[in-house]
PDB file of N, CA and C in Angstrom:
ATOM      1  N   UNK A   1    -105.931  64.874 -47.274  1.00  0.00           N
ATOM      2  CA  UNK A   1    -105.428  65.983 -48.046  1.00  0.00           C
ATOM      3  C   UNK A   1    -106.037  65.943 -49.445  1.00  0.00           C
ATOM      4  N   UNK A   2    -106.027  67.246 -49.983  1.00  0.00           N
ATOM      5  CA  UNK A   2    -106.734  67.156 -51.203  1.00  0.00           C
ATOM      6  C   UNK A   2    -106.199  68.204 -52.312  1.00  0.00           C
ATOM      7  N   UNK A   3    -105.799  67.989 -53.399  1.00  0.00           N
ATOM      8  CA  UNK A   3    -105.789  68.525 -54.126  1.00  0.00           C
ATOM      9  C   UNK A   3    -105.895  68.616 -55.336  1.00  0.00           C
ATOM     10  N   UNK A   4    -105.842  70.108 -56.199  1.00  0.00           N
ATOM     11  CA  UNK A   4    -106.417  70.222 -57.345  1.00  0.00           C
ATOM     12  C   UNK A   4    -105.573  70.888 -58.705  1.00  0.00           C
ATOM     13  N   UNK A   5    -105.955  70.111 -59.875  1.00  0.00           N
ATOM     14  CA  UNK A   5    -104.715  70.919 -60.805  1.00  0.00           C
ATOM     15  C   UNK A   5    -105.962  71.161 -62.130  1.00  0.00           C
ATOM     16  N   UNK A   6    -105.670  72.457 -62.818  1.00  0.00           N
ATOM     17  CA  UNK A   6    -106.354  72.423 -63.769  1.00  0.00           C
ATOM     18  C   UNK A   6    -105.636  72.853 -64.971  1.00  0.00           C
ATOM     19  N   UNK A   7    -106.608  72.348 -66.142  1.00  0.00           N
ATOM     20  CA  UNK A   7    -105.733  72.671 -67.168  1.00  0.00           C
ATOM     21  C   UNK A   7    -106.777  72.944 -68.804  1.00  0.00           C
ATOM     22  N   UNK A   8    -106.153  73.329 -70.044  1.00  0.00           N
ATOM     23  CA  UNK A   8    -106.890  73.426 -71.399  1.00  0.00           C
ATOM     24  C   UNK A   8    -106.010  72.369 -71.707  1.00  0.00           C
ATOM     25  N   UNK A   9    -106.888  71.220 -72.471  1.00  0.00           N
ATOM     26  CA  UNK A   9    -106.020  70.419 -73.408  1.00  0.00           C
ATOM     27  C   UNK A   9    -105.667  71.393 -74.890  1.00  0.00           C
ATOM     28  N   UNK A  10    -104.384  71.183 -74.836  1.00  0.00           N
ATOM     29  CA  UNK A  10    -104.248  71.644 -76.437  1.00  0.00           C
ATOM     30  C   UNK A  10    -103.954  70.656 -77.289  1.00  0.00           C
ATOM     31  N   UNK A  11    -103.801  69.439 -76.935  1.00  0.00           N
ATOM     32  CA  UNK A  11    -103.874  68.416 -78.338  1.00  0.00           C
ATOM     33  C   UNK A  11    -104.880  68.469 -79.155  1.00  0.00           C
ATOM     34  N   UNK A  12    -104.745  68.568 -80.408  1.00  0.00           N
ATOM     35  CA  UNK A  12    -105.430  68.481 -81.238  1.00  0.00           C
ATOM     36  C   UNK A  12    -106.475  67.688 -81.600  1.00  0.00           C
ATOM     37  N   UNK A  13    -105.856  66.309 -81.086  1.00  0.00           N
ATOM     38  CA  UNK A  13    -106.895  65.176 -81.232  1.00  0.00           C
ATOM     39  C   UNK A  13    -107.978  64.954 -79.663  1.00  0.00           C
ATOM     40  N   UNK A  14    -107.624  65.918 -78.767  1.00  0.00           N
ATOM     41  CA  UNK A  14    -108.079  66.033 -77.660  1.00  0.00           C
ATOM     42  C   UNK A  14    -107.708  64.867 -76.569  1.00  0.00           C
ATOM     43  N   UNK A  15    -108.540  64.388 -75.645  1.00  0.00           N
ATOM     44  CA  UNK A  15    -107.792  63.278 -74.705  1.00  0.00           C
ATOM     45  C   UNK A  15    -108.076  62.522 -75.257  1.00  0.00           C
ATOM     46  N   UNK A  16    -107.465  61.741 -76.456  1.00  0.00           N
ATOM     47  CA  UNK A  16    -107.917  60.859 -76.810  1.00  0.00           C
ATOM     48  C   UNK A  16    -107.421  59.279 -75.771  1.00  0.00           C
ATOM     49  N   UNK A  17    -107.416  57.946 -76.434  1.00  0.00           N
ATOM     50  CA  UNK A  17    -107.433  56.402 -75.184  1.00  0.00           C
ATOM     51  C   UNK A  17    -106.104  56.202 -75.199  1.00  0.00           C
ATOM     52  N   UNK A  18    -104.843  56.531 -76.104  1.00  0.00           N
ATOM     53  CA  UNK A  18    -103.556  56.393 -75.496  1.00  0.00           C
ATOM     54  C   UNK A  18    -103.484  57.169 -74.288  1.00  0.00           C
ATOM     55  N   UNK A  19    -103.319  58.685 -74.673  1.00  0.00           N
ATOM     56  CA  UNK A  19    -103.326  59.275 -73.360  1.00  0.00           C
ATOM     57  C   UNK A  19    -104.537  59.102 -71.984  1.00  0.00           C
ATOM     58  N   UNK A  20    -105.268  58.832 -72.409  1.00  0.00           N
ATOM     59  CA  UNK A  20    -106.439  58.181 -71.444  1.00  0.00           C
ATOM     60  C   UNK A  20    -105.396  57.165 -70.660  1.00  0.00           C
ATOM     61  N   UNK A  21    -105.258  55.979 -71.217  1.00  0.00           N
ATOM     62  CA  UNK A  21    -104.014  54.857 -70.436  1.00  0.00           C
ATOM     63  C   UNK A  21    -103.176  55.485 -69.834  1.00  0.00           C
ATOM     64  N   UNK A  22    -102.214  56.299 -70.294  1.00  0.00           N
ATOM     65  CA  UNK A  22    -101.404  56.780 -69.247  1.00  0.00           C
ATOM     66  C   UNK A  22    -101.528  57.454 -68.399  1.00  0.00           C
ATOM     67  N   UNK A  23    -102.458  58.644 -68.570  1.00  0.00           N
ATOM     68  CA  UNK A  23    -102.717  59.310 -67.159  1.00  0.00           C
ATOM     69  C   UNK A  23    -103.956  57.535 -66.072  1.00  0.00           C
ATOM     70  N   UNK A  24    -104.189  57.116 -66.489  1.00  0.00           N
ATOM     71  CA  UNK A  24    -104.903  56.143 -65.947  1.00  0.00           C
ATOM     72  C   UNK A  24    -104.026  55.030 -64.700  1.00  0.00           C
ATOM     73  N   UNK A  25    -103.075  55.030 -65.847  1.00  0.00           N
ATOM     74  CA  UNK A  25    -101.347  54.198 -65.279  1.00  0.00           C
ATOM     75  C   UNK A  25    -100.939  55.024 -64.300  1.00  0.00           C
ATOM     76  N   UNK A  26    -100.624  56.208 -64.630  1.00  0.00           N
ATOM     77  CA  UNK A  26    -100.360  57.501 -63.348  1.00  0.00           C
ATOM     78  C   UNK A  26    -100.474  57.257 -62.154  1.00  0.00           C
ATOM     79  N   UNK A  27    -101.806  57.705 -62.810  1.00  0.00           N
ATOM     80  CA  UNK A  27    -103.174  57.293 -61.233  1.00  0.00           C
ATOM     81  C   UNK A  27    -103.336  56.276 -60.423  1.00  0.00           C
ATOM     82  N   UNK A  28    -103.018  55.480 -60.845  1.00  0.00           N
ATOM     83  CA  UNK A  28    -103.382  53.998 -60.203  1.00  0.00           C
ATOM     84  C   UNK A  28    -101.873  53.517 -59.499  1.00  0.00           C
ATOM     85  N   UNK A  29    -101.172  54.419 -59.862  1.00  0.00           N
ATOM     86  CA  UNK A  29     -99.597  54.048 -58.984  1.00  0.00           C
ATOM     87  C   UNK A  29     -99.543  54.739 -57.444  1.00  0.00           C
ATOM     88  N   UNK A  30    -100.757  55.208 -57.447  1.00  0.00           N
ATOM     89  CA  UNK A  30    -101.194  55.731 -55.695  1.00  0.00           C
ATOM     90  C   UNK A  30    -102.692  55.338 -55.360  1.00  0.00           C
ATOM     91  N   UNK A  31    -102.580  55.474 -53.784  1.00  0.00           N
ATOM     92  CA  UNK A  31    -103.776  55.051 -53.305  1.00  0.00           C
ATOM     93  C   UNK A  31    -104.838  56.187 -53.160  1.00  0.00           C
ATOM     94  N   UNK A  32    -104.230  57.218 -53.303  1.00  0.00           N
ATOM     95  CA  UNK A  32    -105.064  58.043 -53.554  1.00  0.00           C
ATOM     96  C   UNK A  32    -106.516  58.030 -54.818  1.00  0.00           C
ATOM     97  N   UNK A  33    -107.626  58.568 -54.324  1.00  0.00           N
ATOM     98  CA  UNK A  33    -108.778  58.519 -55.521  1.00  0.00           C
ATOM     99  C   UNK A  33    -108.583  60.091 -56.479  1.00  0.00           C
ATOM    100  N   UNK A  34    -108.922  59.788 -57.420  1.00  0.00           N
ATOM    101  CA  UNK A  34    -108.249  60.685 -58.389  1.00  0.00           C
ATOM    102  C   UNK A  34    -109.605  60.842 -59.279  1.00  0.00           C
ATOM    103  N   UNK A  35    -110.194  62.407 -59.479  1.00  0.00           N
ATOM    104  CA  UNK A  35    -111.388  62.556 -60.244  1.00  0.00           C
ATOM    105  C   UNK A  35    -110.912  63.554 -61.478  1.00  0.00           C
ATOM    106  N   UNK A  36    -111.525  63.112 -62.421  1.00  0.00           N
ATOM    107  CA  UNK A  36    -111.484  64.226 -63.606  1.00  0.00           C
ATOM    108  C   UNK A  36    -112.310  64.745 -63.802  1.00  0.00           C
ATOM    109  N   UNK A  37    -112.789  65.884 -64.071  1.00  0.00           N
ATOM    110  CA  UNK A  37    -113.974  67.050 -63.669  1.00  0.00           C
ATOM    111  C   UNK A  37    -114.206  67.668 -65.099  1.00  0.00           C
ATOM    112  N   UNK A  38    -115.096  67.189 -66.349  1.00  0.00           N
ATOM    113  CA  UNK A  38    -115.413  68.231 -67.526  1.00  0.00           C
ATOM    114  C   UNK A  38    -117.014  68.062 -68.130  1.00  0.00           C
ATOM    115  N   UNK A  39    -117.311  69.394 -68.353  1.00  0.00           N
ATOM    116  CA  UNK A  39    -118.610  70.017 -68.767  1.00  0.00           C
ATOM    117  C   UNK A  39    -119.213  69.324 -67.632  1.00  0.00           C
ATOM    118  N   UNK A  40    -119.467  69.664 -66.524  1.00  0.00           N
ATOM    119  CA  UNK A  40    -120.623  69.076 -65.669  1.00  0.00           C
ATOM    120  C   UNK A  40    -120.110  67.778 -64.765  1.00  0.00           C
ATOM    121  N   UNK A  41    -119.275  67.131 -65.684  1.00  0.00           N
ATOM    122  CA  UNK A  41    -119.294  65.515 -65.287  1.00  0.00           C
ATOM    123  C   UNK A  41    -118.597  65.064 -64.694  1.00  0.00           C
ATOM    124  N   UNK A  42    -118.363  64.064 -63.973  1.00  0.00           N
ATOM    125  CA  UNK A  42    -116.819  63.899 -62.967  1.00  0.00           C
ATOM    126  C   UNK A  42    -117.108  62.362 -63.113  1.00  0.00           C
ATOM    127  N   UNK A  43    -116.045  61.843 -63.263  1.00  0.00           N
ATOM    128  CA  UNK A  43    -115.365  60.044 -63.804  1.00  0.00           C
ATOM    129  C   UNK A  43    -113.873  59.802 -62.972  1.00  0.00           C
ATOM    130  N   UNK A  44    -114.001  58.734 -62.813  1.00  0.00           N
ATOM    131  CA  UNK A  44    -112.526  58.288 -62.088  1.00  0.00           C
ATOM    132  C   UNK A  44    -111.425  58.199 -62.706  1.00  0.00           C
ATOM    133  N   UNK A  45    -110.500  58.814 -62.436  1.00  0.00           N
ATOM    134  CA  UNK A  45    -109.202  59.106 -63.703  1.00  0.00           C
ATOM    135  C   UNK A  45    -108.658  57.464 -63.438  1.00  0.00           C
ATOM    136  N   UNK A  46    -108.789  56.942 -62.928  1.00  0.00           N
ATOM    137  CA  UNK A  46    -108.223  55.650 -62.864  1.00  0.00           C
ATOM    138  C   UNK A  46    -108.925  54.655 -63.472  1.00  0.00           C
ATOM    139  N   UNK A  47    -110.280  55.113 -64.641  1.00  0.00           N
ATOM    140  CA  UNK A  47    -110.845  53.749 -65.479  1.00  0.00           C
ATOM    141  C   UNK A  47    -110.166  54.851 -66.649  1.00  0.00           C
ATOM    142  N   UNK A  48    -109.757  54.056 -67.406  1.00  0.00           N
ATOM    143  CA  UNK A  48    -109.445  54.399 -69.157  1.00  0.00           C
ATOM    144  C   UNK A  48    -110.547  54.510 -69.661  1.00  0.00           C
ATOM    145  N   UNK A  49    -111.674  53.827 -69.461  1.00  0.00           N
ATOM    146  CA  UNK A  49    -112.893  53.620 -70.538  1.00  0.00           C
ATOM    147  C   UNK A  49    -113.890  54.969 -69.694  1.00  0.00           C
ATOM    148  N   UNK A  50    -113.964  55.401 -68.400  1.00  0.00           N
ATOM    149  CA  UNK A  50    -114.462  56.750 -67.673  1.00  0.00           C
ATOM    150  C   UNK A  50    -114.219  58.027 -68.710  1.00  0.00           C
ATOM    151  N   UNK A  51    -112.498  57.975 -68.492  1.00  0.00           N
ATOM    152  CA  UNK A  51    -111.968  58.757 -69.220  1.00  0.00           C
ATOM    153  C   UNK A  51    -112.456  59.063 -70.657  1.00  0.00           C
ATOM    154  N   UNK A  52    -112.532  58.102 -71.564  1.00  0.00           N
ATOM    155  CA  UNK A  52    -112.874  57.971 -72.757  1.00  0.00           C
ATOM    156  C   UNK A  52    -113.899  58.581 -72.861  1.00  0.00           C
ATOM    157  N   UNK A  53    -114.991  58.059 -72.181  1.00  0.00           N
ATOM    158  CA  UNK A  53    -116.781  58.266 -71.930  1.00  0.00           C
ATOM    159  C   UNK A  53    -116.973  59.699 -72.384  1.00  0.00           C
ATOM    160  N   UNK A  54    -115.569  60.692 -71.572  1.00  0.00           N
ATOM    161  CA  UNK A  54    -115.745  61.952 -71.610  1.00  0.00           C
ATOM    162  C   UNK A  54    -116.190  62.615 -72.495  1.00  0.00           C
ATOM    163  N   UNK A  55    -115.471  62.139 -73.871  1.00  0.00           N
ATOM    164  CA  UNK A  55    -115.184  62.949 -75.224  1.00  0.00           C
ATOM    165  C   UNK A  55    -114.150  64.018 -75.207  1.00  0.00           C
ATOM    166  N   UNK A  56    -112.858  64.026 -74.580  1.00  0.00           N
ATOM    167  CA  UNK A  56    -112.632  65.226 -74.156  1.00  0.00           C
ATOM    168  C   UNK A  56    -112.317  66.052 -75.536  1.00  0.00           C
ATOM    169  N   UNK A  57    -112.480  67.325 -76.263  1.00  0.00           N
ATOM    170  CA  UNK A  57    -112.127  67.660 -77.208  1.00  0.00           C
ATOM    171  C   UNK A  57    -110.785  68.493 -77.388  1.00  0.00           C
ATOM    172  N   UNK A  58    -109.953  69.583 -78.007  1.00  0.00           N
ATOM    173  CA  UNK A  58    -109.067  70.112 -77.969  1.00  0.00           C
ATOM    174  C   UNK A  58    -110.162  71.687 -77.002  1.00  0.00           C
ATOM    175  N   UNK A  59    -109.072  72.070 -76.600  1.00  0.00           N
ATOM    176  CA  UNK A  59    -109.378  73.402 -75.947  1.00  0.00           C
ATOM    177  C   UNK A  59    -110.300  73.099 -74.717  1.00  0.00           C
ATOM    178  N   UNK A  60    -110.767  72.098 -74.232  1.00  0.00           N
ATOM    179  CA  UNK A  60    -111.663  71.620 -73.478  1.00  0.00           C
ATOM    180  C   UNK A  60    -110.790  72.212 -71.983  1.00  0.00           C
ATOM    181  N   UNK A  61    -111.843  72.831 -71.137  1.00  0.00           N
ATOM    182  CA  UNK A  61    -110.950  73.055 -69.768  1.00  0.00           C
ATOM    183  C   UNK A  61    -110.601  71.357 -68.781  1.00  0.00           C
ATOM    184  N   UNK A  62    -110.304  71.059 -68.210  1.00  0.00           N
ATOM    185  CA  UNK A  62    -110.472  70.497 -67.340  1.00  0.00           C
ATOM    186  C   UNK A  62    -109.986  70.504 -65.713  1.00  0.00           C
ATOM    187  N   UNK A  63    -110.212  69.729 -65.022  1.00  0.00           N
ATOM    188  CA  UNK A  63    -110.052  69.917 -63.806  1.00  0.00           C
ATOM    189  C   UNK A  63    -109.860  68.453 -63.119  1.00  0.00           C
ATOM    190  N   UNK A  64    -108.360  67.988 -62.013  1.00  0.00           N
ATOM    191  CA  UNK A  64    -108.448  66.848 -61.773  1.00  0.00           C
ATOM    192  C   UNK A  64    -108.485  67.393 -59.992  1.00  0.00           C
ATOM    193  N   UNK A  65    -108.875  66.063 -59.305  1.00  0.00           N
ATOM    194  CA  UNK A  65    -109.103  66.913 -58.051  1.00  0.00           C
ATOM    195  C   UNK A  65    -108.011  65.346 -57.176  1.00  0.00           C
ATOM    196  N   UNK A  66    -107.456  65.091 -56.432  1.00  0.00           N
ATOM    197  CA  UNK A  66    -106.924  64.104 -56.023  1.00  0.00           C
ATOM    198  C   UNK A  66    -107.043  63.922 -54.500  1.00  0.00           C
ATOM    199  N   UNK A  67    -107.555  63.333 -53.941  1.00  0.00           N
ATOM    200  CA  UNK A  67    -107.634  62.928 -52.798  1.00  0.00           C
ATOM    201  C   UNK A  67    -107.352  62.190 -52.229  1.00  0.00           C
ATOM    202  N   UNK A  68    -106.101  61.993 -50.759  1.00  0.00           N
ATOM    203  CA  UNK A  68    -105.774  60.987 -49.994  1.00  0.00           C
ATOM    204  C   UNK A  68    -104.630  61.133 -49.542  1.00  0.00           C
ATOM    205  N   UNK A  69    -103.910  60.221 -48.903  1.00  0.00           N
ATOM    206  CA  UNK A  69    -102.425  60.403 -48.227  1.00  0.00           C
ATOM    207  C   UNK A  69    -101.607  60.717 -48.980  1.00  0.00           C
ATOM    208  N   UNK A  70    -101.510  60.330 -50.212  1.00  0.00           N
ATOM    209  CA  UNK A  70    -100.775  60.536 -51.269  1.00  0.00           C
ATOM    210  C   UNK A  70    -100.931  61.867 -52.334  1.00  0.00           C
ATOM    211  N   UNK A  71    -101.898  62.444 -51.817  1.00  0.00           N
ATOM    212  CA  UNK A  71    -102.424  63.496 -52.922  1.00  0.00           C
ATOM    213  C   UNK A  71    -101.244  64.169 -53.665  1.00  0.00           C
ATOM    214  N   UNK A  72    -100.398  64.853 -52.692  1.00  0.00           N
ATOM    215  CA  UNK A  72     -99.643  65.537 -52.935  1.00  0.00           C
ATOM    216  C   UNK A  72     -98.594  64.906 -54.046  1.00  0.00           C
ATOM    217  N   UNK A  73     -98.257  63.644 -54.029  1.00  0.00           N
ATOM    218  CA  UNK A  73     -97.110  63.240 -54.673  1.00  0.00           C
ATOM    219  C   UNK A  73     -97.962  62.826 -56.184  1.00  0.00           C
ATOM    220  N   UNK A  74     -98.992  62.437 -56.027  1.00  0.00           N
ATOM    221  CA  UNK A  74     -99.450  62.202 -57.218  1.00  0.00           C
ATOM    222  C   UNK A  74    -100.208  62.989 -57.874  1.00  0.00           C
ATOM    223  N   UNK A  75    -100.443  64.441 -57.518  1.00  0.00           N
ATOM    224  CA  UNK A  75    -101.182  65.462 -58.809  1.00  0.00           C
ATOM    225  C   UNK A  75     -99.417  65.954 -59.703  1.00  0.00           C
ATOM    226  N   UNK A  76     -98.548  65.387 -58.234  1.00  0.00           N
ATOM    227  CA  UNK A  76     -97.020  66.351 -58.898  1.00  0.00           C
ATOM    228  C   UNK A  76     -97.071  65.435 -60.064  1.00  0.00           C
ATOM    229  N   UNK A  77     -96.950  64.089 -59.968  1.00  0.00           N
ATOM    230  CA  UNK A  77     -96.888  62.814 -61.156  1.00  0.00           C
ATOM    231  C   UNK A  77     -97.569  63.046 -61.976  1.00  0.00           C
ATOM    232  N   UNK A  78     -99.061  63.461 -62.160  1.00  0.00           N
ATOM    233  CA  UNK A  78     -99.881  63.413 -62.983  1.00  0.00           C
ATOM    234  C   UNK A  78     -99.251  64.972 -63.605  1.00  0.00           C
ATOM    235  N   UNK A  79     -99.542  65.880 -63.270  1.00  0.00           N
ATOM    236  CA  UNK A  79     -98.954  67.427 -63.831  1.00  0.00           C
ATOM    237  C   UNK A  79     -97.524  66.790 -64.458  1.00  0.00           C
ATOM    238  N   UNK A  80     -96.831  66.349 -64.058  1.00  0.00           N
ATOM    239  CA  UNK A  80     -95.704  65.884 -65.086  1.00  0.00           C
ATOM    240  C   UNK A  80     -95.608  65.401 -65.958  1.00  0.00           C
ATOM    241  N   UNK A  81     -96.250  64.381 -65.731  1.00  0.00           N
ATOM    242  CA  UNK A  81     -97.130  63.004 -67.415  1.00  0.00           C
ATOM    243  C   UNK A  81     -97.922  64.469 -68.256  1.00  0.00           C
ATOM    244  N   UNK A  82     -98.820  64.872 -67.962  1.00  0.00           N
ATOM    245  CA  UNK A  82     -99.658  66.131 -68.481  1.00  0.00           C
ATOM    246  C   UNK A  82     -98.648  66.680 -69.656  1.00  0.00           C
ATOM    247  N   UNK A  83     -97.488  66.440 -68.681  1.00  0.00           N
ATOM    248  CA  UNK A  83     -96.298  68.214 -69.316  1.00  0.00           C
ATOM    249  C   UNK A  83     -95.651  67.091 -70.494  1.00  0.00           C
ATOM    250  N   UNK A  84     -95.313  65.692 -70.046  1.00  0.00           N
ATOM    251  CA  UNK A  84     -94.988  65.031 -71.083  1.00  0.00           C
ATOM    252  C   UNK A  84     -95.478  64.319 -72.359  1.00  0.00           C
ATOM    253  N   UNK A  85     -96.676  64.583 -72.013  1.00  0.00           N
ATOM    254  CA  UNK A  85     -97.548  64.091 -72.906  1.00  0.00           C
ATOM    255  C   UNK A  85     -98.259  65.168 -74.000  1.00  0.00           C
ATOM    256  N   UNK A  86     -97.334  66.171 -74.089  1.00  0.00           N
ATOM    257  CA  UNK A  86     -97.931  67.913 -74.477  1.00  0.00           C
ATOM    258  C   UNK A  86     -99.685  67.195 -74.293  1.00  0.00           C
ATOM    259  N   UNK A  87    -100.205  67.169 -73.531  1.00  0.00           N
ATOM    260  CA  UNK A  87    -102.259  67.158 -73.399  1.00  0.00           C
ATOM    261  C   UNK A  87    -102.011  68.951 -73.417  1.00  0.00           C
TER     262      UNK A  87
END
């Protein structure tokens, strides 16, 4: 199973490495593989330092895509952290 959530960061400081860790923490609480998708590039939401690599800035689109038995329960987890983390 596979699925996909997209979103605009509106933090100001953009994705910066706190929030990098937690959606990272998220991710890694399923077996599912989990990709983050911006300007071109796709990195494993489950390295912090991938994430980082990105640069993500404010207003930046992004796109996470999740794949595996678990998909379903963990884009809901990640879209929630997202919502709690105002990204």
């Amino acid at each position: 199973m596979q699925e996909t959530f997209e979103f605009v960061v509106s933090n100001p400081m953009g994705l910066h490495a706190n929030i990098a860790d937690q959606l990272a923490r998220t991710a890694s609480l399923y077996q599912s593989d989990f990709t983050l998708n911006y300007d071109g590039r796709t990195v494993n939401l489950k390295s912090v330092m991938g994430v980082i690599s990105l640069g993500v800035p404010q207003k930046a689109r992004l796109s996470i895509v999740v794949s595996g038995n678990d998909a379903k329960a963990g884009i809901a987890a990640l879209t929630k952290k997202i919502q709690e983390l105002a990204l």
